[in-house]
C-alpha atoms as a PDB file:
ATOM      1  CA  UNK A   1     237.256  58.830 -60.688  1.00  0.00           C
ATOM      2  CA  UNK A   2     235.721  60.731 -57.613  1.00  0.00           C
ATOM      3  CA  UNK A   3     232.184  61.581 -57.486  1.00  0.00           C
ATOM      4  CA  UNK A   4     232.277  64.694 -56.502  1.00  0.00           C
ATOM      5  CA  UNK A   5     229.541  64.423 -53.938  1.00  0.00           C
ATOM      6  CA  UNK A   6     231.034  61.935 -52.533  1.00  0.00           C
ATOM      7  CA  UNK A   7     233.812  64.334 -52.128  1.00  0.00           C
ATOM      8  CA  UNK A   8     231.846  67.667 -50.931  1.00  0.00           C
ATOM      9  CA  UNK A   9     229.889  65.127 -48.086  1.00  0.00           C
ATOM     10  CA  UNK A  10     233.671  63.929 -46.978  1.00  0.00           C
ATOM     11  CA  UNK A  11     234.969  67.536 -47.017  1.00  0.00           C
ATOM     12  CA  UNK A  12     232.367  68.853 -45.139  1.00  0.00           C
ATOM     13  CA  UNK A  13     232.581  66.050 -42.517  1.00  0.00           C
ATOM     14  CA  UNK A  14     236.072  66.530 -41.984  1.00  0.00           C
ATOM     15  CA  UNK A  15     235.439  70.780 -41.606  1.00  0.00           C
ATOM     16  CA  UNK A  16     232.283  70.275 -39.162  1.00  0.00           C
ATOM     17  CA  UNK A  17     234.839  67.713 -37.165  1.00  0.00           C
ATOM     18  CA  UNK A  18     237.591  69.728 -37.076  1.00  0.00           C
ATOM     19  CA  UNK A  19     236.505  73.117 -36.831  1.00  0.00           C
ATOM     20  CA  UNK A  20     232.937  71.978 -34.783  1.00  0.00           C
ATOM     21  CA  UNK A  21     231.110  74.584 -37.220  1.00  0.00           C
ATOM     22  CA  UNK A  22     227.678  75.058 -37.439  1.00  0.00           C
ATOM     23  CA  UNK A  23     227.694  75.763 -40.902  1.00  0.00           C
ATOM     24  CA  UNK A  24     224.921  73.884 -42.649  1.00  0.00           C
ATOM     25  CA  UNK A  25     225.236  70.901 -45.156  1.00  0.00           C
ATOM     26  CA  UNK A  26     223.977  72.893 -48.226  1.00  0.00           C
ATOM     27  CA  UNK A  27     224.858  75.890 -47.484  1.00  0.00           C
ATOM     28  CA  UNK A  28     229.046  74.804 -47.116  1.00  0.00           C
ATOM     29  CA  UNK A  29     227.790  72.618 -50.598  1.00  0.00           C
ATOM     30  CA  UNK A  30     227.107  76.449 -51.900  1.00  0.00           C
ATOM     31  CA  UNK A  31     230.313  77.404 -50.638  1.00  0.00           C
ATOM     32  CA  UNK A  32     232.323  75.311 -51.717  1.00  0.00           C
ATOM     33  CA  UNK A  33     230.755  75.198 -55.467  1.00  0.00           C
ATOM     34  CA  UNK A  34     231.136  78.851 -55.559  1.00  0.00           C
ATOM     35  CA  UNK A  35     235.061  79.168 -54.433  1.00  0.00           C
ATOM     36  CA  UNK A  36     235.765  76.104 -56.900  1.00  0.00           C
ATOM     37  CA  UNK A  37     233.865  78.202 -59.380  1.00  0.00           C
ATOM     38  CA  UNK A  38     235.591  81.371 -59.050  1.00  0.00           C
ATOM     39  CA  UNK A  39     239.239  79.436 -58.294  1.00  0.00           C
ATOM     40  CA  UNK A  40     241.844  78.637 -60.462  1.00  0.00           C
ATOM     41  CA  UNK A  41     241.772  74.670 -60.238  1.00  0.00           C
ATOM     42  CA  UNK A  42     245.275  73.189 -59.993  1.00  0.00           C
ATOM     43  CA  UNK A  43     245.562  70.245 -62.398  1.00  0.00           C
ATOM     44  CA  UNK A  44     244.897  67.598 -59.890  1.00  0.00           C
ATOM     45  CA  UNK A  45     241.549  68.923 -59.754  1.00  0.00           C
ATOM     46  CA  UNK A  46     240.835  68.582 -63.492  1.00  0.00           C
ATOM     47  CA  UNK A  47     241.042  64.692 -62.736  1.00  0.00           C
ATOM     48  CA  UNK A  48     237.813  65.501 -60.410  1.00  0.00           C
ATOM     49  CA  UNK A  49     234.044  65.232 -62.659  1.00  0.00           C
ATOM     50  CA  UNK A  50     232.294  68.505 -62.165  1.00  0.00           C
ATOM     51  CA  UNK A  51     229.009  68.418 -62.543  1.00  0.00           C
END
């Protein structure tokens, strides 16, 4: 199982490094809560424990 922390921290790593954003920490966290939110989740992502 994935903790999906673990999971937003590596995501967010891999944006800031790729696209050298200045986006904060918590607020791509925010983000990225509210598009999975508001998303239709394929069903990979049901395999992922939302808090």
């Amino acid at each position: 199982m994935i903790d999906y922390e673990d999971f937003k921290r590596g995501l967010y790593e891999y944006f800031v490094g790729k696209y050298k954003n200045k986006l904060s920490e918590d607020m791509f966290a925010k983000l990225l809560d509210v598009s999975i939110k508001y998303s239709k989740p394929a069903k990979n992502w049901k395999k992922l424990k939302l808090s």
